[in-house]
Protein backbone atom coordinates (compact mmCIF):
# COMPACT_ATOMS: atom_id res chain seq x y z
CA UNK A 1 -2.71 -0.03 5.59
CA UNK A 2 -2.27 -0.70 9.03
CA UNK A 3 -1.23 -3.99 9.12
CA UNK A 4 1.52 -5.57 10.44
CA UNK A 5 2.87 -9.57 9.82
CA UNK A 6 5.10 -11.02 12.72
CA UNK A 7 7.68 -13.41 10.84
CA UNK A 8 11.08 -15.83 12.06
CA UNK A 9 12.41 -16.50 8.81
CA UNK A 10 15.79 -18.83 7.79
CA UNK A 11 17.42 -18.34 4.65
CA UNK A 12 19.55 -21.13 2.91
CA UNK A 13 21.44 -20.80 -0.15
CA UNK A 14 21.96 -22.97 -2.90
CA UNK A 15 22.04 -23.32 -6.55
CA UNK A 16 20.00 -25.28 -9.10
CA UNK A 17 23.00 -27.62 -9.60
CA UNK A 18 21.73 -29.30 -6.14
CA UNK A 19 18.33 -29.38 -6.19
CA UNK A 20 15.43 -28.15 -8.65
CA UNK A 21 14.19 -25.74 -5.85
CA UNK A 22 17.03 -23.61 -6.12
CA UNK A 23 16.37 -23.05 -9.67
CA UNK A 24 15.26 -20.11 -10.80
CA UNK A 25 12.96 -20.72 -13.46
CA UNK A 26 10.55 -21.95 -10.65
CA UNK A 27 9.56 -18.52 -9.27
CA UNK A 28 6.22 -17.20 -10.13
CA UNK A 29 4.41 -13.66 -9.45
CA UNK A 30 0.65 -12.20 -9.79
CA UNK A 31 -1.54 -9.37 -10.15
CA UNK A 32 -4.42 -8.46 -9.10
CA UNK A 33 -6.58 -7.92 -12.39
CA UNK A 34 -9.67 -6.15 -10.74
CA UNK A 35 -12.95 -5.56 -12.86
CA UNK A 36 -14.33 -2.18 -12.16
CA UNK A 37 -17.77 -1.56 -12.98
CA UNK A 38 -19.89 2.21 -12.01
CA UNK A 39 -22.70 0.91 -10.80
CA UNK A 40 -24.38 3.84 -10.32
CA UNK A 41 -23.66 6.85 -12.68
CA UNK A 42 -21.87 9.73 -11.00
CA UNK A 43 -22.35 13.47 -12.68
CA UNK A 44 -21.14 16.56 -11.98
CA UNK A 45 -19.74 17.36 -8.53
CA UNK A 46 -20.00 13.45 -7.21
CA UNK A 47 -17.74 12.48 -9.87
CA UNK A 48 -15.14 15.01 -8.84
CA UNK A 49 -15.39 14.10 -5.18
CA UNK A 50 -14.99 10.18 -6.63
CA UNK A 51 -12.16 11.04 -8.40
CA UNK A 52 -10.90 12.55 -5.62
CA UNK A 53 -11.25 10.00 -3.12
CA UNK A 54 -9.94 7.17 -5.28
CA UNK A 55 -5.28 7.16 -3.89
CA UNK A 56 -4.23 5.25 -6.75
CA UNK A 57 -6.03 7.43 -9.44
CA UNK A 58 -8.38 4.67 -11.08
CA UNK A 59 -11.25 6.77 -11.68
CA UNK A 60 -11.01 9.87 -14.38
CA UNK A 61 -13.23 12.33 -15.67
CA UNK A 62 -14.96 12.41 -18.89
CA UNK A 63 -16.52 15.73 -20.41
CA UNK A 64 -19.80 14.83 -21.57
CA UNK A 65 -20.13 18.60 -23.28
CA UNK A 66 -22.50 21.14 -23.12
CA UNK A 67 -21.98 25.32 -22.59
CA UNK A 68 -20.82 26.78 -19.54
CA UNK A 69 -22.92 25.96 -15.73
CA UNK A 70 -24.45 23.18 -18.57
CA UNK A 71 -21.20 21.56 -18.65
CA UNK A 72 -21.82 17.58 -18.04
CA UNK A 73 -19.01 15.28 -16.18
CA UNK A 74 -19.32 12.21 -15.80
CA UNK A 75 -16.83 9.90 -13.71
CA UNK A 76 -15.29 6.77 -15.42
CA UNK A 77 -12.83 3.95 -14.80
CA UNK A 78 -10.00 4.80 -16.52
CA UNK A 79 -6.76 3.04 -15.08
CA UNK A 80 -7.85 -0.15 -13.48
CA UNK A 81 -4.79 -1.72 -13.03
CA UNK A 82 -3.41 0.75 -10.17
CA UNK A 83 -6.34 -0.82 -8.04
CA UNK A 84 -4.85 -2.09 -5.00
CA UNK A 85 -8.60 -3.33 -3.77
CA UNK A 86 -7.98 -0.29 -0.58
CA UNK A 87 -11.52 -0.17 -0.09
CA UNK A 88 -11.78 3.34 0.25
């Protein structure tokens, strides 16, 4: 979030007929694979405002029981994968 690139770009096309880097089994992708780890446990109304403050929705709740005002949460990683490392 708020950056910008600056680019000039030139575009040729060809096909794999005329040279191997116009094939296209010669692309390739990624993705980030981030490892999440709680250091510190977060209860109650921290892990709500964690939860909260996470955009892409990788933290959840889990219920940890107990009876009314003794109700225990506890915040978790739960989708790790929508981490898009925005250091919030």
């Amino acid at each position: 979030p708020g950056q910008k690139i600056e680019a000039e770009l030139l575009a040729e096309k060809g096909i794999g007929k005329e040279h191997a880097k116009w094939s296209p089994v010669c692309t390739a992708s990624y993705r980030l694979l981030p490892e999440i780890e709680i250091k510190k446990e977060f209860r109650g109304a921290e892990a709500e405002a964690l939860v909260k403050l996470c955009p892409m929705k990788v933290f959840d709740i889990e219920d940890l029981g107990g009876n009314g005002a003794m109700k225990d949460k506890k915040a978790v990683v739960r989708y790790p994968r929508n981490c898009s490392m925005c250091r919030e």
